[in-house]
C-alpha atoms as a PDB file:
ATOM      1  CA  UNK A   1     -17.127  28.911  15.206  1.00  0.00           C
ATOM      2  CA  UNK A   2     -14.074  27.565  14.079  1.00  0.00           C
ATOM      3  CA  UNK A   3     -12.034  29.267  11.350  1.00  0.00           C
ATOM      4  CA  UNK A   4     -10.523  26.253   8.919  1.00  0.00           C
ATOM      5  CA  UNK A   5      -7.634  27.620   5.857  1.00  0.00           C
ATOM      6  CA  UNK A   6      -7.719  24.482   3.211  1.00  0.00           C
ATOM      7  CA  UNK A   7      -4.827  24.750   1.009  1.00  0.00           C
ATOM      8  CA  UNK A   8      -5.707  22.429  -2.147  1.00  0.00           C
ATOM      9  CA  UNK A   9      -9.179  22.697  -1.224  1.00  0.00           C
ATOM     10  CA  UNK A  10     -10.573  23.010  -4.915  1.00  0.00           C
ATOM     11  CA  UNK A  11      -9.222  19.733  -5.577  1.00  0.00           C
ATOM     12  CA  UNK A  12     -10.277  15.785  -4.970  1.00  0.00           C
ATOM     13  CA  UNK A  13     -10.019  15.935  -1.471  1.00  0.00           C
ATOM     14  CA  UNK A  14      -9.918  18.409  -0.401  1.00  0.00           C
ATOM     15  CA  UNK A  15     -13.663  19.679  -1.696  1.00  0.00           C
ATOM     16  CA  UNK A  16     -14.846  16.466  -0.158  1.00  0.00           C
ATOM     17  CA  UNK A  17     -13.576  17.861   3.416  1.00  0.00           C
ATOM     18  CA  UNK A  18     -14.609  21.344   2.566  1.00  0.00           C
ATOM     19  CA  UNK A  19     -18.128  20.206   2.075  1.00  0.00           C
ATOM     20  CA  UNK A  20     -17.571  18.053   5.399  1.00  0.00           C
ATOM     21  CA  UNK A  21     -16.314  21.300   7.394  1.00  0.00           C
ATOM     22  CA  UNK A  22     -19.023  22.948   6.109  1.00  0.00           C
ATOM     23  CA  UNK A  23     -21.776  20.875   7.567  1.00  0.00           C
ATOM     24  CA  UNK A  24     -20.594  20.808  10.580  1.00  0.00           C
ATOM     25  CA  UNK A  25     -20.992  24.525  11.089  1.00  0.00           C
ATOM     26  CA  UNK A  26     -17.338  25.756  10.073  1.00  0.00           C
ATOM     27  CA  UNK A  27     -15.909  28.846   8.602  1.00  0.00           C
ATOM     28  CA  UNK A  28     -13.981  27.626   5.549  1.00  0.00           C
ATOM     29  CA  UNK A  29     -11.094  29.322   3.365  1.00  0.00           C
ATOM     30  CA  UNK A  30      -9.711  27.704   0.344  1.00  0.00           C
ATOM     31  CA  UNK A  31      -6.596  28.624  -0.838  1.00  0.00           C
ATOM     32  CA  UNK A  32      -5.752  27.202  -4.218  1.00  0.00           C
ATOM     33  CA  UNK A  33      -4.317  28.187  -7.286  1.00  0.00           C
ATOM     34  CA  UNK A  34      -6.463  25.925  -9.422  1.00  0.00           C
ATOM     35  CA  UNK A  35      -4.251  24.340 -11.557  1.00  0.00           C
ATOM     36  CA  UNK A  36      -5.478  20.667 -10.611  1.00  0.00           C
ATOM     37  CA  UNK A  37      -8.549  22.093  -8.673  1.00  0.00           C
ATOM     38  CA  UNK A  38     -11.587  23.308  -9.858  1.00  0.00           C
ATOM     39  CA  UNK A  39     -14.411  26.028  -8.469  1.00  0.00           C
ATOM     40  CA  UNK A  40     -17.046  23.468  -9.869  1.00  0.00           C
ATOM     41  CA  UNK A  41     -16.563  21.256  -6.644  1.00  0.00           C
ATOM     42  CA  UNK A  42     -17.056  24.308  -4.162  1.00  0.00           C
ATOM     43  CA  UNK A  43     -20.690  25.736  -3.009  1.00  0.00           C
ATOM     44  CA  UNK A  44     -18.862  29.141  -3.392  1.00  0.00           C
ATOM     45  CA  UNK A  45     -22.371  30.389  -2.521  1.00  0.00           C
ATOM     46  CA  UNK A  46     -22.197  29.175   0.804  1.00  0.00           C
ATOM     47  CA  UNK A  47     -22.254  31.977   3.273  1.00  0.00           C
ATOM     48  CA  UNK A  48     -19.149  30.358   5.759  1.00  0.00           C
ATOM     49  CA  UNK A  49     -17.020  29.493   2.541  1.00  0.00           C
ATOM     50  CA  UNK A  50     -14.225  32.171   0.910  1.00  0.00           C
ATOM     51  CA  UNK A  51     -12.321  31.420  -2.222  1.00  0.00           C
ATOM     52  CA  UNK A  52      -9.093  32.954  -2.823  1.00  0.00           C
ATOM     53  CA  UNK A  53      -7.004  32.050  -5.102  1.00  0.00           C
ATOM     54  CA  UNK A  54      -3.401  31.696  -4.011  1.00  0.00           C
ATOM     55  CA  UNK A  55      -0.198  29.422  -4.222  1.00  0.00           C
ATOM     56  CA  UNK A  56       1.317  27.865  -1.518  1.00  0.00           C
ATOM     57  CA  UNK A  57       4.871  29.155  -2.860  1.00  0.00           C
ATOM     58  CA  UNK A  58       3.817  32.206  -2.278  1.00  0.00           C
ATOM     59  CA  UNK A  59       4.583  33.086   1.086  1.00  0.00           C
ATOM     60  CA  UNK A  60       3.255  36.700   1.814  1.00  0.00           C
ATOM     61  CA  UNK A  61      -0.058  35.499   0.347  1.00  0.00           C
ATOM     62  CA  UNK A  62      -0.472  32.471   2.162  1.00  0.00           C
ATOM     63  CA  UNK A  63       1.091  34.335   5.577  1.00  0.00           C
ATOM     64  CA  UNK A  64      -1.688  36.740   5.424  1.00  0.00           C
ATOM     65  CA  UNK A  65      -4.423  34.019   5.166  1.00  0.00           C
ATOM     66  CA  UNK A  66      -2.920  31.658   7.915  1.00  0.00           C
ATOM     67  CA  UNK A  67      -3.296  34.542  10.223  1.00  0.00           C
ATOM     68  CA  UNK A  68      -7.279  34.335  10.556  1.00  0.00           C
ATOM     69  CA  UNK A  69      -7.788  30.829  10.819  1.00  0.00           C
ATOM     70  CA  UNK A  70      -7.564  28.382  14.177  1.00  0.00           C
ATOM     71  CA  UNK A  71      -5.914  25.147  12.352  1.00  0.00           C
ATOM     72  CA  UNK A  72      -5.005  24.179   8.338  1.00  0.00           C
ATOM     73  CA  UNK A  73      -5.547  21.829   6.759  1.00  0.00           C
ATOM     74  CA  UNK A  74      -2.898  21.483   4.239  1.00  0.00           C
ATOM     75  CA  UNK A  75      -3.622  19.771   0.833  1.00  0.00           C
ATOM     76  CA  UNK A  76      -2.052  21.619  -1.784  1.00  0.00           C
ATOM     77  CA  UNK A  77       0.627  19.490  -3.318  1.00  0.00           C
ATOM     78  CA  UNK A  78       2.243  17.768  -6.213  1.00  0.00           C
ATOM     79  CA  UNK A  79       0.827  14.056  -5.658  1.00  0.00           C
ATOM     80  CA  UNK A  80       2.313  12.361  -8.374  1.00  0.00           C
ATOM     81  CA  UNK A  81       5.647   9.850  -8.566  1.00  0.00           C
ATOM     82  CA  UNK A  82       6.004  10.245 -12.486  1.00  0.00           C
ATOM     83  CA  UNK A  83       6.159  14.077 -11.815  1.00  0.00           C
ATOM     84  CA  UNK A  84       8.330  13.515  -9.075  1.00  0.00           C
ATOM     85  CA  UNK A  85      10.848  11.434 -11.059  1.00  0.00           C
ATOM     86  CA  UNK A  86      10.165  13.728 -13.748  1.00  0.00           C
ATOM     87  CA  UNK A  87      10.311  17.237 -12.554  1.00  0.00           C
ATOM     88  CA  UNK A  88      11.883  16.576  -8.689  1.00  0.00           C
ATOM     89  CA  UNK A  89      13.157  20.090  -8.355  1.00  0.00           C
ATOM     90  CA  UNK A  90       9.617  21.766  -9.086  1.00  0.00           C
ATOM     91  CA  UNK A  91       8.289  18.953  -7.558  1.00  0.00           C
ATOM     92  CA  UNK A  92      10.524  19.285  -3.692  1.00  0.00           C
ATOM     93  CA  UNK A  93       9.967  23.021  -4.404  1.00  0.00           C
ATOM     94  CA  UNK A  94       6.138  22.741  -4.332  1.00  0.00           C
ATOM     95  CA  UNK A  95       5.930  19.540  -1.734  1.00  0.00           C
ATOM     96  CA  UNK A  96       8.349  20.461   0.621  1.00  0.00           C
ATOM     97  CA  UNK A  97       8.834  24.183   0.474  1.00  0.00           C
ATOM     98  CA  UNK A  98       5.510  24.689   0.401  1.00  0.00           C
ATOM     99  CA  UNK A  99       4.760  22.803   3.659  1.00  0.00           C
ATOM    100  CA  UNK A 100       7.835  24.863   5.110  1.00  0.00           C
ATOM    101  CA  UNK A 101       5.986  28.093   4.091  1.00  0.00           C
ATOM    102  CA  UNK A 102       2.654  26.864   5.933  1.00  0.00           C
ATOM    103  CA  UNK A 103       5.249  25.938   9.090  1.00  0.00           C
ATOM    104  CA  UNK A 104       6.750  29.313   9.318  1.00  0.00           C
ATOM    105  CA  UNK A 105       3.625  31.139   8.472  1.00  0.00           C
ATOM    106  CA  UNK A 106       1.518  29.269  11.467  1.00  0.00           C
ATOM    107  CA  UNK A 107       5.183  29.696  14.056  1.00  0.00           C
ATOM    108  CA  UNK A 108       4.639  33.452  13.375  1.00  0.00           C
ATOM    109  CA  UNK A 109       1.173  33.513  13.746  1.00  0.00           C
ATOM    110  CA  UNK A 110      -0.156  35.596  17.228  1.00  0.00           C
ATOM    111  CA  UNK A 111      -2.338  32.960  18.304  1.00  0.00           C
ATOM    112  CA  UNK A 112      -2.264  29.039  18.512  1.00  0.00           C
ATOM    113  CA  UNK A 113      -3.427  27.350  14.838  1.00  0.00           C
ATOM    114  CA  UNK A 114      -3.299  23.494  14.928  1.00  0.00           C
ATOM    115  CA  UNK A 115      -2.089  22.013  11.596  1.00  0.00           C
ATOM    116  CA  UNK A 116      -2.830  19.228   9.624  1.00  0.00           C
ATOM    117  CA  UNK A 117      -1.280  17.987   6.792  1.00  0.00           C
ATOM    118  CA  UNK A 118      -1.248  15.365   4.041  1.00  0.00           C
ATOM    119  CA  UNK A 119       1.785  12.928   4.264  1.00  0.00           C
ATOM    120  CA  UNK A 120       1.148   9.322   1.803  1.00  0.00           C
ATOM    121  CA  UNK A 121       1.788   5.709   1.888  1.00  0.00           C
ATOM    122  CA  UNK A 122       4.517   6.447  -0.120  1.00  0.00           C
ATOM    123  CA  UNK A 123       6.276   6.780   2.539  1.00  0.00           C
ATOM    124  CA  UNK A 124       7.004   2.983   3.850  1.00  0.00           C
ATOM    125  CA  UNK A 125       9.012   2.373   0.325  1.00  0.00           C
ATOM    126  CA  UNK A 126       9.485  -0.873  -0.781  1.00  0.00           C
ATOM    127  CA  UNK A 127      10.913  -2.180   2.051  1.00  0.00           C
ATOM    128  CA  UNK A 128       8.179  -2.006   4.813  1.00  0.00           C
ATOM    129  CA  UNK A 129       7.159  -4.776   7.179  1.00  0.00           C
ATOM    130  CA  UNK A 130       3.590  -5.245   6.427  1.00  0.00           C
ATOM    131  CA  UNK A 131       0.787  -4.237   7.458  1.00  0.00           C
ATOM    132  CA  UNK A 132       2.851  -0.920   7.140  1.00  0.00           C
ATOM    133  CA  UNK A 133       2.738   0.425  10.859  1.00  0.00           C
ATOM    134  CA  UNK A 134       2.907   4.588  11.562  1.00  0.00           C
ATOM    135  CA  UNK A 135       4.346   3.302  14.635  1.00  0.00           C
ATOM    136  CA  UNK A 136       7.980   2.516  13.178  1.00  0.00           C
ATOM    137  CA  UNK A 137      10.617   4.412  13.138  1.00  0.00           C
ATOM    138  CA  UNK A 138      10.250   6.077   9.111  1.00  0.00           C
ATOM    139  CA  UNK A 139      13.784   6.660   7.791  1.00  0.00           C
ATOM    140  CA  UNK A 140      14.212   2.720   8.147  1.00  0.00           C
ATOM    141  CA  UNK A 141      12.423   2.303   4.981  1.00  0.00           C
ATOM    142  CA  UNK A 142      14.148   2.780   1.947  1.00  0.00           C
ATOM    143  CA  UNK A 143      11.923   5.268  -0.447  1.00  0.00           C
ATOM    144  CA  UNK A 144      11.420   4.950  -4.149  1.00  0.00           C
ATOM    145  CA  UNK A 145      10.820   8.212  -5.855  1.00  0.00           C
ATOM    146  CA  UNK A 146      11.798  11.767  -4.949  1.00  0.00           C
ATOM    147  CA  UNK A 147       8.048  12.284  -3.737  1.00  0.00           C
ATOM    148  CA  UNK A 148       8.015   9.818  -1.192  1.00  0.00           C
ATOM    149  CA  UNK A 149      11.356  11.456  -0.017  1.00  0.00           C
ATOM    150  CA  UNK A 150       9.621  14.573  -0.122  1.00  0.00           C
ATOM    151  CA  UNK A 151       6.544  13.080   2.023  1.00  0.00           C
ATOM    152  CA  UNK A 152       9.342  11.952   4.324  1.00  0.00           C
ATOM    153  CA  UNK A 153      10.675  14.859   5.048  1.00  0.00           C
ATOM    154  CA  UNK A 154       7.544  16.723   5.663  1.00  0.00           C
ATOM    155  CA  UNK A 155       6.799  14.854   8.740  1.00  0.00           C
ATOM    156  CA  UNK A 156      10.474  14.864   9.852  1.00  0.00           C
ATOM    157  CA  UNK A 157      10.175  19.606   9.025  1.00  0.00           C
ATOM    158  CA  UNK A 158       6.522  19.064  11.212  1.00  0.00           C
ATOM    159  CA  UNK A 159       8.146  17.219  14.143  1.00  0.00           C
ATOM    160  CA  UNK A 160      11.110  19.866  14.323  1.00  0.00           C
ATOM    161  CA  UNK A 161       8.935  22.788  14.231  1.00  0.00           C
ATOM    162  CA  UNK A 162       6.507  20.989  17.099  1.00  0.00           C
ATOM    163  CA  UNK A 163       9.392  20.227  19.593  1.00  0.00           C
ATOM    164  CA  UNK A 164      11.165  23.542  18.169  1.00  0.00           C
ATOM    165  CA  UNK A 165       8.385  26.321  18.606  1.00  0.00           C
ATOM    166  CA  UNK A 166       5.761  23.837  20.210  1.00  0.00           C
ATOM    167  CA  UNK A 167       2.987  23.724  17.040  1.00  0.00           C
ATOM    168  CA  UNK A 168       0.461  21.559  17.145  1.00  0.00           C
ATOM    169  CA  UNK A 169       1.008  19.128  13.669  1.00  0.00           C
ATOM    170  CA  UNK A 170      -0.607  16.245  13.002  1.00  0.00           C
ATOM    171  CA  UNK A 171       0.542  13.991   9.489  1.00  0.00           C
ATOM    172  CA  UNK A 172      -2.239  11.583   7.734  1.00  0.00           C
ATOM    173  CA  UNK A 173      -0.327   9.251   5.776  1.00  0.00           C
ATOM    174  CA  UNK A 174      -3.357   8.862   3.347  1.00  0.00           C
ATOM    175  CA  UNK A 175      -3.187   5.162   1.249  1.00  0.00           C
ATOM    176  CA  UNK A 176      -5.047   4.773  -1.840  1.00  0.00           C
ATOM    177  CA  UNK A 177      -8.029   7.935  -2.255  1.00  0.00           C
ATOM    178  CA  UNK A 178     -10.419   7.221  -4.931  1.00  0.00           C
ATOM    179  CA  UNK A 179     -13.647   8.484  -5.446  1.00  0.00           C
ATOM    180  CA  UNK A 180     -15.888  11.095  -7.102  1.00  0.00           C
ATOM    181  CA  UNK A 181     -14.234  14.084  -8.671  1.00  0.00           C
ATOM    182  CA  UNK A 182     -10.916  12.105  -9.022  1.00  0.00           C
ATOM    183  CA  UNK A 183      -9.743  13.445 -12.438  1.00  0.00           C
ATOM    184  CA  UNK A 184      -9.222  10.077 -14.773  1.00  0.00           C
ATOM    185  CA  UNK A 185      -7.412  11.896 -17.160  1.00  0.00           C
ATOM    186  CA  UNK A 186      -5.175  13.810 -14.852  1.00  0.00           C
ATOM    187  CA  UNK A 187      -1.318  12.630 -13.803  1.00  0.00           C
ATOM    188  CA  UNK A 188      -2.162  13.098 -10.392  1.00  0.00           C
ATOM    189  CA  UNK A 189      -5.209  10.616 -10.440  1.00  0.00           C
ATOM    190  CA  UNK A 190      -5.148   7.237  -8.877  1.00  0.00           C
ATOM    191  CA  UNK A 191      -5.523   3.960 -10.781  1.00  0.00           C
ATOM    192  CA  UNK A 192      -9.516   3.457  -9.532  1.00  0.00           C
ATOM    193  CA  UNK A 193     -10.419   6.638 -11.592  1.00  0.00           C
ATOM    194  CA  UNK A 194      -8.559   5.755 -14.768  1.00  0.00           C
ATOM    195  CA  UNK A 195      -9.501   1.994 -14.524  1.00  0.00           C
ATOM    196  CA  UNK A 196     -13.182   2.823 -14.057  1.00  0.00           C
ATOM    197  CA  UNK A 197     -13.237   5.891 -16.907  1.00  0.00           C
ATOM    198  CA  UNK A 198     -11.560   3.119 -19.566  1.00  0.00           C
ATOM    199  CA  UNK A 199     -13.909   0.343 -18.639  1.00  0.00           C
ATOM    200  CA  UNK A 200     -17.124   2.806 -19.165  1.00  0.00           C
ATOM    201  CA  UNK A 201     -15.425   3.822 -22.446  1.00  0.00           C
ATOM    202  CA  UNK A 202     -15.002   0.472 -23.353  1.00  0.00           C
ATOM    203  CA  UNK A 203     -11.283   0.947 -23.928  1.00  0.00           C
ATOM    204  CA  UNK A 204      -8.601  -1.066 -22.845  1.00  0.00           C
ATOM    205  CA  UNK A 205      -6.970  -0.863 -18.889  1.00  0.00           C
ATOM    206  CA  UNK A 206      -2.955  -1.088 -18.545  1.00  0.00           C
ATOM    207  CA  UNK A 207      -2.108  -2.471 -15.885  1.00  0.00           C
ATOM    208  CA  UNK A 208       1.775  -2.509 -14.953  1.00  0.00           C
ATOM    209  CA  UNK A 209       3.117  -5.659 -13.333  1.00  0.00           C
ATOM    210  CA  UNK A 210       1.506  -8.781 -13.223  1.00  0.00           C
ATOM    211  CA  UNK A 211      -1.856  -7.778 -11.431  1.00  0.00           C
ATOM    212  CA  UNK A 212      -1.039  -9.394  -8.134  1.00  0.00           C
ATOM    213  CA  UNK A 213       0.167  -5.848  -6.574  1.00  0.00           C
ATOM    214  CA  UNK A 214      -1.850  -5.036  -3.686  1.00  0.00           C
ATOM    215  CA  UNK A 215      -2.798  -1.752  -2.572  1.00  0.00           C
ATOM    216  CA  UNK A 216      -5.142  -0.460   0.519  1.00  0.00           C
ATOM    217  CA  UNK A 217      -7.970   1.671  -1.349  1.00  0.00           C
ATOM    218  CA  UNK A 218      -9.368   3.787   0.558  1.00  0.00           C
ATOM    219  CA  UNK A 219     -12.934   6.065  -0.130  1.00  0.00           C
ATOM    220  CA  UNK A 220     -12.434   9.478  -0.443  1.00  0.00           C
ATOM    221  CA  UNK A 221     -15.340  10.326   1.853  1.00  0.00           C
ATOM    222  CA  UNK A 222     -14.268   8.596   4.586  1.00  0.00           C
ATOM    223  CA  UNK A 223     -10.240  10.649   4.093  1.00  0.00           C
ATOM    224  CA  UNK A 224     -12.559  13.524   4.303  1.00  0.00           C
ATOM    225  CA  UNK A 225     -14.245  12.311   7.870  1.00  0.00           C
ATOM    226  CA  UNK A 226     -10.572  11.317   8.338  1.00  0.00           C
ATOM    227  CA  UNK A 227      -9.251  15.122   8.100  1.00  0.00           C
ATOM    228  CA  UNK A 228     -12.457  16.122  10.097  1.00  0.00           C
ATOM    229  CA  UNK A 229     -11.318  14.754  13.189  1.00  0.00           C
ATOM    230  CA  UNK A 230      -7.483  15.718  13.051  1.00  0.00           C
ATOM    231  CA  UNK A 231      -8.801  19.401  13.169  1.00  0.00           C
ATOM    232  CA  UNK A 232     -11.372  18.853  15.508  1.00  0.00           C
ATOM    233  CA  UNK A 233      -8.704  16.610  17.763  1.00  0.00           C
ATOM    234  CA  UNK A 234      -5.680  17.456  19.719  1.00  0.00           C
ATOM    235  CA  UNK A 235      -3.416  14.655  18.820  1.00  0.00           C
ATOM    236  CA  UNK A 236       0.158  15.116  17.552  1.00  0.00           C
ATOM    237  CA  UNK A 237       2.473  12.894  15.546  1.00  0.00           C
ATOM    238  CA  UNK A 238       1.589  10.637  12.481  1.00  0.00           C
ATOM    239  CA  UNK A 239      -1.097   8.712  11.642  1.00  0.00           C
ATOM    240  CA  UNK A 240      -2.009   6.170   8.900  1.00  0.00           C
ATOM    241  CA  UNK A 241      -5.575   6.702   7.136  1.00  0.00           C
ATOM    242  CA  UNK A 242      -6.588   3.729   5.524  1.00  0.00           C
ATOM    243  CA  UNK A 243      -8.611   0.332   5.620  1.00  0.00           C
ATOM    244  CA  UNK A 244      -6.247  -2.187   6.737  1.00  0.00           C
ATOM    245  CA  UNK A 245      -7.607  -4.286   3.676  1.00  0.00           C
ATOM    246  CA  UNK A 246      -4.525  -5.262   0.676  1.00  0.00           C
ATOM    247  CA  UNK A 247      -6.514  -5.493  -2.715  1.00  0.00           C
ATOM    248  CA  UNK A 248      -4.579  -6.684  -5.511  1.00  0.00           C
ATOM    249  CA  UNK A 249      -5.198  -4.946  -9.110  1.00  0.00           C
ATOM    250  CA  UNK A 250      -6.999  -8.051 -10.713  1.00  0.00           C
ATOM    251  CA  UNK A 251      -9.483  -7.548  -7.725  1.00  0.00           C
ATOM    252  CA  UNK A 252      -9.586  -4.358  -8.085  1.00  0.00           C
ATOM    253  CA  UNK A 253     -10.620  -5.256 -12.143  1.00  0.00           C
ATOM    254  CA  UNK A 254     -13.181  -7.964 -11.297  1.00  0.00           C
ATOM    255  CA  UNK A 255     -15.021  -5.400  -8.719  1.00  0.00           C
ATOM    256  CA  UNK A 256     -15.728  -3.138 -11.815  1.00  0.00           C
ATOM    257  CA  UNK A 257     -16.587  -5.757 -14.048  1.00  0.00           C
ATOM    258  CA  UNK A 258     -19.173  -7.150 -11.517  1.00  0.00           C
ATOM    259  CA  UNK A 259     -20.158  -3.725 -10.727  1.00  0.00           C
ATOM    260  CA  UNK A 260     -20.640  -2.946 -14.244  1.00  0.00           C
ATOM    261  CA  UNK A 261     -21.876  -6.269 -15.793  1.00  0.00           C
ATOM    262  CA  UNK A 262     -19.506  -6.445 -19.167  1.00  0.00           C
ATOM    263  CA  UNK A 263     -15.885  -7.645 -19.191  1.00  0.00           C
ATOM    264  CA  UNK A 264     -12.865  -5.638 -19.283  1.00  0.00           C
ATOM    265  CA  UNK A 265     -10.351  -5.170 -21.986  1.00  0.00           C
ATOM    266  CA  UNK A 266      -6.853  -5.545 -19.863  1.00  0.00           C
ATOM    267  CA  UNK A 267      -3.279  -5.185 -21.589  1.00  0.00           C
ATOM    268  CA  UNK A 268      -0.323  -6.070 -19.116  1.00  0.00           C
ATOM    269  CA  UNK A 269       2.986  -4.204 -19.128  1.00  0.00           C
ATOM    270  CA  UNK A 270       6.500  -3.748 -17.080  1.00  0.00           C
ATOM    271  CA  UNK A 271       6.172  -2.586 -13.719  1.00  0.00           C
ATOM    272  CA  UNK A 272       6.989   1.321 -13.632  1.00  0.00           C
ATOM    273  CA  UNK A 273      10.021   2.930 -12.169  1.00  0.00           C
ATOM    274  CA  UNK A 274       8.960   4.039  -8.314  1.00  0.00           C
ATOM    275  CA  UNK A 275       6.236   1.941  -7.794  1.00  0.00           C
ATOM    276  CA  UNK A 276       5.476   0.004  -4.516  1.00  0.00           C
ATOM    277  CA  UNK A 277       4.544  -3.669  -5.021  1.00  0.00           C
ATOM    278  CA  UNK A 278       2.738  -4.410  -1.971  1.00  0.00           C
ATOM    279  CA  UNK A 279       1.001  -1.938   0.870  1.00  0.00           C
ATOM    280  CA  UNK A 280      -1.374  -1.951   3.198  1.00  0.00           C
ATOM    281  CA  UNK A 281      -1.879  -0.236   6.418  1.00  0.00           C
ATOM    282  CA  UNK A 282      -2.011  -0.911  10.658  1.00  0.00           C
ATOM    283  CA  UNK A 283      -5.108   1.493  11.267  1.00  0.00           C
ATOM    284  CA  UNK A 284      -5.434   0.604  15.081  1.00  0.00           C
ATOM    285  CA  UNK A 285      -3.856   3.974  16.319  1.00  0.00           C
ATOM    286  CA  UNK A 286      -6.013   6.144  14.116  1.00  0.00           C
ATOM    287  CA  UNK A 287      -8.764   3.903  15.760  1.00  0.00           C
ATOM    288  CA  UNK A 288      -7.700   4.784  19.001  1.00  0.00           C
ATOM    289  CA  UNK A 289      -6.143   8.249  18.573  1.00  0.00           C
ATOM    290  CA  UNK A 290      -9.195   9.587  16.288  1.00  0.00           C
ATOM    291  CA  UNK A 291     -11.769   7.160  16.610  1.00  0.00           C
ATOM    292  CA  UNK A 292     -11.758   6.627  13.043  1.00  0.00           C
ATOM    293  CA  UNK A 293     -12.632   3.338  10.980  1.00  0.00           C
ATOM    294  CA  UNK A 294     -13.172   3.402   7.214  1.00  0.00           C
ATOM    295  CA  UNK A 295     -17.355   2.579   6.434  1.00  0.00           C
ATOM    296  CA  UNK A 296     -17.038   2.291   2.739  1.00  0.00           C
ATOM    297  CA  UNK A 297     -16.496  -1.125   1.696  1.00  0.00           C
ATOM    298  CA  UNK A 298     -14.117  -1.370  -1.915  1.00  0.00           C
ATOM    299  CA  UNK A 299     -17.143  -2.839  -4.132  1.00  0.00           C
ATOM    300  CA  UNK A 300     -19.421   0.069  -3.044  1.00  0.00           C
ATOM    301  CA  UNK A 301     -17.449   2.901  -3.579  1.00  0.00           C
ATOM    302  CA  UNK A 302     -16.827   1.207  -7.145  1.00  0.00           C
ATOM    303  CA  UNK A 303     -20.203   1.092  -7.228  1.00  0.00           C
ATOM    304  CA  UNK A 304     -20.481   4.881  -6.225  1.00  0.00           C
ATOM    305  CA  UNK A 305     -17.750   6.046  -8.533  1.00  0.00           C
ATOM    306  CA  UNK A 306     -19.672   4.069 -11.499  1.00  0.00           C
ATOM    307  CA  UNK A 307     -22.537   5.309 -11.032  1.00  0.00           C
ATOM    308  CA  UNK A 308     -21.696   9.358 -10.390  1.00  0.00           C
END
């Protein structure tokens, strides 16, 4: 049976995986500290699945947890560009030193552990050939907040410590996760979640920019199948998870409205410091690599998310 450590796995997506690892006949460990997550989205019933409740920035806590497991899945994070911009030293400490502390922690471990880790979109900047391709060589794009330089340097600390002390690491570059138990009213949540929890409140969406941004939405289910097969794989390196389909924001709008069947109230305002105008992903290696393809189409997970 194999032993999985999920660090972040009270949150969004991580419960989604956790739910995932546990049908498929895994021994789960979460390891969060609960400030974004919440013990509501575990089965902490479940007879293969241990809380504990830990930071990542703790390093003799999470040390002692890493050692039991065969591969991590590493989730815990600060996923936010306003906090970034905000707050970037708390924000690189928890990011970045937090994936170092997972690094070290699986290097001194007695026994293999494969690692996987959440990397982001983010990443490709503003400055990205499109579709953006995980193919490219990264530090050719020029970032645009302190988390995406954070993301950056992730994969650049997982690659060392591979070719260093030869760890397996594997990076998902996640796009756009939306879905059920997205937070609307947290910073960290994604514009689906808010859009969606305003329009059933009948209050009025912001959207910053003109609308014609596109982004490459992605189900949170199918991030979850995503992070399924990195553990279960062997493949090293960096890989995008995504659809390969741009959506632009008023889309993204007139999917909820037909979803929904009422109009939206929609108030336009300056584009925000940090924000990418246009992404979209190359998914053909995570085809290939992981056999993975996306299988929920935007409108229905809209349609899931509106009606959970």
């Amino acid at each position: 049976m194999m032993r999985i450590l999920v660090t972040g796995g009270a949150g969004f997506i991580g419960s989604h995986t956790v739910d995932l690892l546990l049908e498929n006949g895994m021994e789960v460990t979460v390891f969060d500290n609960l400030v974004s997550g919440s013990l509501a989205y575990l089965d902490l019933a479940h007879p293969r699945l241990t809380f504990v409740k830990g930071d990542i920035l703790n390093y003799p806590a999470l040390h002692v947890e890493i050692q039991h497991c065969d591969a991590v899945l590493h989730l815990a994070a600060l996923p936010s560009v306003q906090k970034s911009i905000d707050d970037p030293i708390f924000s690189l400490r928890v990011n970045t030193q937090g994936l170092v502390h997972v690094l070290q922690a699986i290097r001194e471990a007695k026994h293999p552990i494969r690692l996987v880790y959440a990397s982001s979109a983010a990443v490709y900047g503003g400055t990205a050939a499109l579709p953006c391709c995980d193919e490219a060589e990264l530090f050719s794009y020029q970032v645009l907040s302190p988390y995406a330089l954070e993301k950056a340097n992730n994969e650049r600390y997982a690659d060392l410590f591979a070719r260093s002390f030869g760890l397996s690491c594997l990076g998902l570059r996640y796009f756009n996760v939306y879905g059920p138990r997205q937070d609307p009213y947290s910073p960290y949540s994604g514009v689906i979640s808010k859009f969606v929890q305003l329009y059933q409140e009948d209050k009025t969406i912001t959207v910053f920019g003109d609308g014609e941004q596109s982004r490459d939405f992605i189900f949170v289910k199918d991030v979850a199948r995503a992070n399924l097969l990195a553990l279960q794989g062997n493949y090293n390196g960096i890989l995008n998870i995504a659809t390969g389909i741009p959506e632009t924001l008023h889309n993204l709008v007139r999917y909820i409205e037909q979803n929904g069947q009422k109009a939206a109230q929609i108030r336009f305002e300056s584009a925000r410091l940090g924000d990418i105008p246009q992404s979209y992903a190359k998914t053909a290696k995570a085809v290939s690599c992981l056999n993975f393809c996306y299988t929920t189409p935007l409108q229905a997970g809209i349609r899931l998310l509106l009606n959970y």
